[in-house]
Protein backbone atom coordinates (compact mmCIF):
# COMPACT_ATOMS: atom_id res chain seq x y z
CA UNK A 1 89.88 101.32 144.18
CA UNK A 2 88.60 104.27 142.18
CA UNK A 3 91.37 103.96 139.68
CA UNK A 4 90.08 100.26 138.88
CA UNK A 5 86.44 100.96 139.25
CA UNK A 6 87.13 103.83 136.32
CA UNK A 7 89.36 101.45 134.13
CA UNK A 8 86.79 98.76 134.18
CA UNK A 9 84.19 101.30 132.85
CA UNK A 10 86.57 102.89 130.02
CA UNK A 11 87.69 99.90 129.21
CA UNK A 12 84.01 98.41 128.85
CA UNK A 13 82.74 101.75 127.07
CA UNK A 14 86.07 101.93 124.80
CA UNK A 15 84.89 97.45 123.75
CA UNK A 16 81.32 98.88 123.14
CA UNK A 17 82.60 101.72 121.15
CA UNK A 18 85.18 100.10 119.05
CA UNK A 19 81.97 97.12 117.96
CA UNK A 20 80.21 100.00 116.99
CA UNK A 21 82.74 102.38 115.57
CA UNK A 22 81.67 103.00 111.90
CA UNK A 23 78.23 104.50 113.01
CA UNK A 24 78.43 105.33 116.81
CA UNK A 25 75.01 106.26 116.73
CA UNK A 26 74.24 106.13 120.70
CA UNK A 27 77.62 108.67 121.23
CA UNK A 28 79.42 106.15 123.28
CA UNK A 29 82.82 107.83 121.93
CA UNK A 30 81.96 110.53 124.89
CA UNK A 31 81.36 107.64 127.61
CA UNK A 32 84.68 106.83 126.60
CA UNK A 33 86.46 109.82 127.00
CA UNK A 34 84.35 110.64 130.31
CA UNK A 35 85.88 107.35 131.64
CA UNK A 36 89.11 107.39 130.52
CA UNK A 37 89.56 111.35 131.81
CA UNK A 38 88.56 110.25 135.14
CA UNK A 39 91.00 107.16 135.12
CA UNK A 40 93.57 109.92 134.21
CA UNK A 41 92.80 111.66 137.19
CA UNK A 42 92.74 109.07 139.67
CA UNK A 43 95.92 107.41 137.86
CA UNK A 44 97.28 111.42 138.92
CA UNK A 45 95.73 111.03 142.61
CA UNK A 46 97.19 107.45 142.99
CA UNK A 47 100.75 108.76 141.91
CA UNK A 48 100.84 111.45 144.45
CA UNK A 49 99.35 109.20 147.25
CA UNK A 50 101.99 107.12 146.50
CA UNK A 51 104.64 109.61 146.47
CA UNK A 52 103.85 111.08 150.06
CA UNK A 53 102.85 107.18 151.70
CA UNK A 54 105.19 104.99 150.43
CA UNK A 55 104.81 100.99 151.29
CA UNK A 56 101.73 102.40 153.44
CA UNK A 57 100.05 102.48 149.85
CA UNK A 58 99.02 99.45 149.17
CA UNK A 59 97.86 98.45 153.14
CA UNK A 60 94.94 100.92 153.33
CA UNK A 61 91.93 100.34 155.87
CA UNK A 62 88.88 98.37 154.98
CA UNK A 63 87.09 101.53 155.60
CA UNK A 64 89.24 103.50 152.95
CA UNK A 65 88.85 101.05 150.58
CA UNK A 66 84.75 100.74 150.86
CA UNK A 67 84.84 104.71 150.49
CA UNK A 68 87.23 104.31 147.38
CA UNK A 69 84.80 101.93 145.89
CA UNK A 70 81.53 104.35 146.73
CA UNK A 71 83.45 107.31 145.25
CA UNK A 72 84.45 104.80 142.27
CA UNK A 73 81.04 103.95 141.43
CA UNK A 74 79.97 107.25 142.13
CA UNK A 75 82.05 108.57 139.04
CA UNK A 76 80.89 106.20 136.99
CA UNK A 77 77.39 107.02 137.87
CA UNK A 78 77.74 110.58 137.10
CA UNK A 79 79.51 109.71 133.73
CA UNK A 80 76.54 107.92 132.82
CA UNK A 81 74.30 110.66 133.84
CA UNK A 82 76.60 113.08 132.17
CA UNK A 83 76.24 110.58 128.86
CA UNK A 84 72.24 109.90 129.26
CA UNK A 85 71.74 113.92 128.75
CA UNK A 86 73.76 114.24 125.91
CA UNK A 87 72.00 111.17 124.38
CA UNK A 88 68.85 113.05 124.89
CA UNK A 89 70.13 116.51 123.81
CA UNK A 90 71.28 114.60 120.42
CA UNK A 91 68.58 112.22 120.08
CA UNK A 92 69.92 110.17 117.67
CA UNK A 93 66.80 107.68 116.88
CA UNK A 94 64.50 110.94 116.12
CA UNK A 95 62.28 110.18 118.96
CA UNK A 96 61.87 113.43 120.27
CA UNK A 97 61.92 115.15 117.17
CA UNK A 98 58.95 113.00 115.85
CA UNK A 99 56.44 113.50 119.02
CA UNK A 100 57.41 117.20 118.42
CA UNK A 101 56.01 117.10 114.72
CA UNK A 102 52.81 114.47 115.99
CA UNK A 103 51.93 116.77 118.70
């Protein structure tokens, strides 16, 4: 469940991104690469899992998969924090660099 919660946001971030590819003024490029390098990971994890459980893979407990789904969201959460900041740190619209010069 974290796998597809991750793909769904990289590949949602990579169809925003690629509309506005010539300017990217709003950095979405990084969203993209946040979301994609944690569906990498939990591609990695899901390999693995599968390696040591075998069939017992895909029958996991309602209770594992609500916790998947948390953690899922979770990381997308925390990618969009991650992106928010470095939207602010860049500030690409000037906003903070104008009140700087008003005030």
């Amino acid at each position: 469940m974290t796998l597809l919660v991750t793909l769904f946001a990289a590949v949602i971030s990579t169809i925003l991104w690629y509309k506005n590819a010539p300017g990217d003024e709003y950095k979405i490029r990084t969203l993209c690469f946040i979301y994609w390098g944690a569906s990498i990971m939990w591609f990695v994890d899901a390999v693995f899992e599968y390696a040591e459980l075998k069939a017992a893979y895909f029958t996991p407990a309602p209770a594992d998969m609500l916790n998947d789904l948390f953690l899922g969201l979770s990381a997308v959460v925390l990618g969009l924090i991650i992106w928010l900041v470095i939207l602010l740190f860049k500030d690409p619209k000037g906003v903070f660099r104008k009140k700087r010069q008003a005030g």
